[in-house]
Structure formats: C-alpha cells, structure tokens
C-alpha atoms as a PDB file:
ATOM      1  CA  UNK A   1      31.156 -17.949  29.058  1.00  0.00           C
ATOM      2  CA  UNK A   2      30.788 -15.516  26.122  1.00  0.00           C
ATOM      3  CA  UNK A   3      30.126 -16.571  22.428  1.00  0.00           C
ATOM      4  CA  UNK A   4      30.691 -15.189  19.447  1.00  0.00           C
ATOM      5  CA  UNK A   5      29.783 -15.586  15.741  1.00  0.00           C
ATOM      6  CA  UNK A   6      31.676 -16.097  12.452  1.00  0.00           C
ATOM      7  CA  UNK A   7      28.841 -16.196   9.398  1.00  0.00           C
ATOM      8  CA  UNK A   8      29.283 -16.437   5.954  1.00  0.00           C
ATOM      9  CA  UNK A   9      25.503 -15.383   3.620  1.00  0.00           C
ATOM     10  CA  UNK A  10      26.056 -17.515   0.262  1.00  0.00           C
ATOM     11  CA  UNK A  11      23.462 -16.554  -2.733  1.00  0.00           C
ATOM     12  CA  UNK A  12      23.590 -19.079  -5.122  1.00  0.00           C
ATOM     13  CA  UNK A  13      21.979 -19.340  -8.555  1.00  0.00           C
ATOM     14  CA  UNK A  14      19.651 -22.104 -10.223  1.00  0.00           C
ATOM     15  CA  UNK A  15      22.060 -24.973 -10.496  1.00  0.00           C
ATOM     16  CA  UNK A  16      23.534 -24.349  -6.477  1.00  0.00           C
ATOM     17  CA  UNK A  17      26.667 -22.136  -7.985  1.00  0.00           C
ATOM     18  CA  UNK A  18      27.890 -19.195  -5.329  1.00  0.00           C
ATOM     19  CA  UNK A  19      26.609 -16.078  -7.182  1.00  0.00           C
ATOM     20  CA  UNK A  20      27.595 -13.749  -4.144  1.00  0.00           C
ATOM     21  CA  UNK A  21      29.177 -14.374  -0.887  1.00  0.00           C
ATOM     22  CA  UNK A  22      29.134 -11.601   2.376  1.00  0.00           C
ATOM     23  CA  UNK A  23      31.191 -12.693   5.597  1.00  0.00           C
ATOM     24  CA  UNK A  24      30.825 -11.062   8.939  1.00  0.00           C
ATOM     25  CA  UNK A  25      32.590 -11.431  11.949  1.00  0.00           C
ATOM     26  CA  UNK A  26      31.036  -9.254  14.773  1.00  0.00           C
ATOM     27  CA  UNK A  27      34.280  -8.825  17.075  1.00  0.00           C
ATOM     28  CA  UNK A  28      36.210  -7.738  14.016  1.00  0.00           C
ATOM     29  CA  UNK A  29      33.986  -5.046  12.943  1.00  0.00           C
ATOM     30  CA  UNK A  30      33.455  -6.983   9.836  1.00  0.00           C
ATOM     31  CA  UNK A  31      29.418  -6.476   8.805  1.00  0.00           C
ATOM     32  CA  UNK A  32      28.128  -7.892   4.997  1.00  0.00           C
ATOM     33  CA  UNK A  33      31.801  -7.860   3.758  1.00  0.00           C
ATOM     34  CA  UNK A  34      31.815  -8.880   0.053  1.00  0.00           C
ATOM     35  CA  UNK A  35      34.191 -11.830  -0.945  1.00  0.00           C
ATOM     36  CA  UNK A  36      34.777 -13.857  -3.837  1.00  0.00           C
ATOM     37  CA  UNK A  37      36.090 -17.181  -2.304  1.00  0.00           C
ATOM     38  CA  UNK A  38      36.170 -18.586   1.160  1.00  0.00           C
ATOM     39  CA  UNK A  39      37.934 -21.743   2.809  1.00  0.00           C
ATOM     40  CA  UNK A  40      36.869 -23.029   5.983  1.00  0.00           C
ATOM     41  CA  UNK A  41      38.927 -26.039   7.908  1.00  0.00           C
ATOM     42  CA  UNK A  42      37.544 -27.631  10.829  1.00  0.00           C
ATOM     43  CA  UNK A  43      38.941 -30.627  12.907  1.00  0.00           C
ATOM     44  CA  UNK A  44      36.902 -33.551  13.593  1.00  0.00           C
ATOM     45  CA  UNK A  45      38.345 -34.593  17.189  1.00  0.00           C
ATOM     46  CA  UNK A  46      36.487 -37.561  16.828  1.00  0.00           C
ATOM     47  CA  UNK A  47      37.206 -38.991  13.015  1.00  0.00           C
ATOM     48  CA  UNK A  48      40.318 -37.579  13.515  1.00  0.00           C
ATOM     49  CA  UNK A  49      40.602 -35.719  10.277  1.00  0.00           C
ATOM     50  CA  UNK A  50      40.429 -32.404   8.593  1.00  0.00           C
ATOM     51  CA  UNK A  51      36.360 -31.477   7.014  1.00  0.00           C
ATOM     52  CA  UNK A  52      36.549 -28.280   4.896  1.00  0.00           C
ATOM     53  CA  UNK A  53      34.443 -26.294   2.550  1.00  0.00           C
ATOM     54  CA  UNK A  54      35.522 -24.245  -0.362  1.00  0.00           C
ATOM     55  CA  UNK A  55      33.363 -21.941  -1.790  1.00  0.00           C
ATOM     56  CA  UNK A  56      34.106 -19.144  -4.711  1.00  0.00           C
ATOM     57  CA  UNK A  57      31.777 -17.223  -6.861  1.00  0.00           C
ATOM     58  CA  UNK A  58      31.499 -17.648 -10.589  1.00  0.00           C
ATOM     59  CA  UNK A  59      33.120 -14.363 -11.270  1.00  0.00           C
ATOM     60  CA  UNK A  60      36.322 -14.765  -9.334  1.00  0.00           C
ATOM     61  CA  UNK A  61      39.230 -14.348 -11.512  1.00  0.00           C
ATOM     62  CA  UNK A  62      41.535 -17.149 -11.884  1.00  0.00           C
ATOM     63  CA  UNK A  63      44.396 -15.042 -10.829  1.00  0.00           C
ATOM     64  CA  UNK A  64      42.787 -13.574  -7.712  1.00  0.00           C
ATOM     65  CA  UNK A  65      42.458 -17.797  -6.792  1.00  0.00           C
ATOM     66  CA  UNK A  66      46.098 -18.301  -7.452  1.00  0.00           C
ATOM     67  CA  UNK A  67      46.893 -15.249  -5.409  1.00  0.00           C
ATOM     68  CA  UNK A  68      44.696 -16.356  -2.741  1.00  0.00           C
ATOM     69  CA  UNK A  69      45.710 -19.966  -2.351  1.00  0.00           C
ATOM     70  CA  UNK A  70      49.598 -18.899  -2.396  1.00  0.00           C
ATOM     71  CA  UNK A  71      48.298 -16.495   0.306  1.00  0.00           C
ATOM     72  CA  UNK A  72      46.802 -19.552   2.134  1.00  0.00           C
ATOM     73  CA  UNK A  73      49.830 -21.965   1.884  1.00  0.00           C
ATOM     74  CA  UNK A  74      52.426 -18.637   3.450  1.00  0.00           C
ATOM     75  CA  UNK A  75      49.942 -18.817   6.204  1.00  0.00           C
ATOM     76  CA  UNK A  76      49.315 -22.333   6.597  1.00  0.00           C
ATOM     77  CA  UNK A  77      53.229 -22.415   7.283  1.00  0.00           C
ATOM     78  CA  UNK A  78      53.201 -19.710   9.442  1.00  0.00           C
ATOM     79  CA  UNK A  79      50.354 -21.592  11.510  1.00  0.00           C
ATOM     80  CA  UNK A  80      52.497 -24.827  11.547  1.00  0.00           C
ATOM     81  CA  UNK A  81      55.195 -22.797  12.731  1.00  0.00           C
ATOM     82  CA  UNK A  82      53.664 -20.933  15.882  1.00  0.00           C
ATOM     83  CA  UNK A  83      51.719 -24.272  16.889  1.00  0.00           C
ATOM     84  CA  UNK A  84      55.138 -26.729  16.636  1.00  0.00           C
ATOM     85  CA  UNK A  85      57.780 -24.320  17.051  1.00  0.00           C
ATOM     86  CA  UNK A  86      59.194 -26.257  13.960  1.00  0.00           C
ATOM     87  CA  UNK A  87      61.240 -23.606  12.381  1.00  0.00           C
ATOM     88  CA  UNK A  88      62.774 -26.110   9.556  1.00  0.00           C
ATOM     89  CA  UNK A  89      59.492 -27.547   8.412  1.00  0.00           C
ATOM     90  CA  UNK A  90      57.425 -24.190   8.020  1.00  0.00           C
ATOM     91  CA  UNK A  91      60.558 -22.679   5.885  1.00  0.00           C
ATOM     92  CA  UNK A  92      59.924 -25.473   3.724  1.00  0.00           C
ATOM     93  CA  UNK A  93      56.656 -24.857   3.839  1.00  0.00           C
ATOM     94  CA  UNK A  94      57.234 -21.279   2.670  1.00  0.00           C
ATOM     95  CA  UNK A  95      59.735 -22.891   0.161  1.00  0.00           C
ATOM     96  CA  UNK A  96      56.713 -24.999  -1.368  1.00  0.00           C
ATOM     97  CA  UNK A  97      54.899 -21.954  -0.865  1.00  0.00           C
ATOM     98  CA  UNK A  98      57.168 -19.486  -3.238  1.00  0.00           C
ATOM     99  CA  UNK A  99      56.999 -22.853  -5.937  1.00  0.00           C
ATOM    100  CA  UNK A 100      53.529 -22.637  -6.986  1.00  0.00           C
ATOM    101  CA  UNK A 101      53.498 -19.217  -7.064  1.00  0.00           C
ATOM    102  CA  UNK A 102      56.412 -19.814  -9.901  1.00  0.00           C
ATOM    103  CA  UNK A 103      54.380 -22.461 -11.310  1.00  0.00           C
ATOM    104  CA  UNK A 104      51.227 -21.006 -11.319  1.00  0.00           C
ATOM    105  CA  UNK A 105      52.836 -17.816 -12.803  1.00  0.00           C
ATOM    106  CA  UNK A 106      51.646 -15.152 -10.559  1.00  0.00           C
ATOM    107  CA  UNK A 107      52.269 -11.555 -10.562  1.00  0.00           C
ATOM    108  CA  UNK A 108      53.641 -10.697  -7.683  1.00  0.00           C
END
C-alpha cells in the first residue's frame, strides 16, 4: 500500500488568528504554496456526519472569500453530480450557486 500526504503549515498570531497559511501536496507538485483560506470536510463514518475546519488569514479580502465560497458551492454541485449521477439536483445546485454570487455582489 502506498501513502501519501496532504499538509497545511498555519502561523498564527498572539490571540490563535491565522497570520499565514502554506499547503503542500507532494503528488501534485505543490511545495509551501501560499493561501489565504482553506476548507477541509471530512466524514465521520461512525457519527455519521460531516467535521470541517475553516481557516482564513486576517488579510484575506472579503471579496476573494465571496469568490472563493461561490467557487466552492459550483464544485460542491459538480461533486454531488459525479457521485449520484443526479443531473436535476446539481443544476439546482449550480442555480443556488449563481444566487449568492448575485447576492453577495461579486465581480465576475
């Protein structure tokens, strides 16, 4: 069996606040890769439910977040999609998707 790693270095300030964040993802290439904001979604087999952690820095821009959660609910549809096969639901999805992107006003 082979492993691999997925890490994520967080350097936070005096009161526990993400200061700076570098990812790295050995089979991608990826080595001390600055980023602002991460989200990480496990599932708990045994509780049955979904544990996450969200992380951003202090100097990510509001509109980068809107941009990057919009980003995250196109691809949480397309997920749904290739794991059902539910066409109808993840258009929807994308639907919801294109909404808060109105809502939130982002420039697109």
């Amino acid at each position: 069996m082979r492993k691999t790693q997925i890490t994520i270095d967080v350097e936070l300030d005096e009161n526990h606040v993400p200061e700076t964040m570098m990812w790295n993802a050995q089979d991608g290439g990826v080595e001390k890769q600055p980023t602002k904001a991460t989200m990480i979604s496990v599932w708990d087999d045994a509780a049955m439910e979904a544990l996450r952690i969200d992380l951003w820095t202090k100097d990510m821009p509001v509109d980068q977040m809107k941009m990057f959660i919009h980003q995250i609910l196109i691809s949480l549809g397309n997920t749904y999609e290739r794991a059902t096969g539910e066409e109808d639901v993840a258009a929807w999805m994308e639907e919801m998707a294109e909404e808060f992107a109105k809502k939130s006003a982002i420039r697109m």
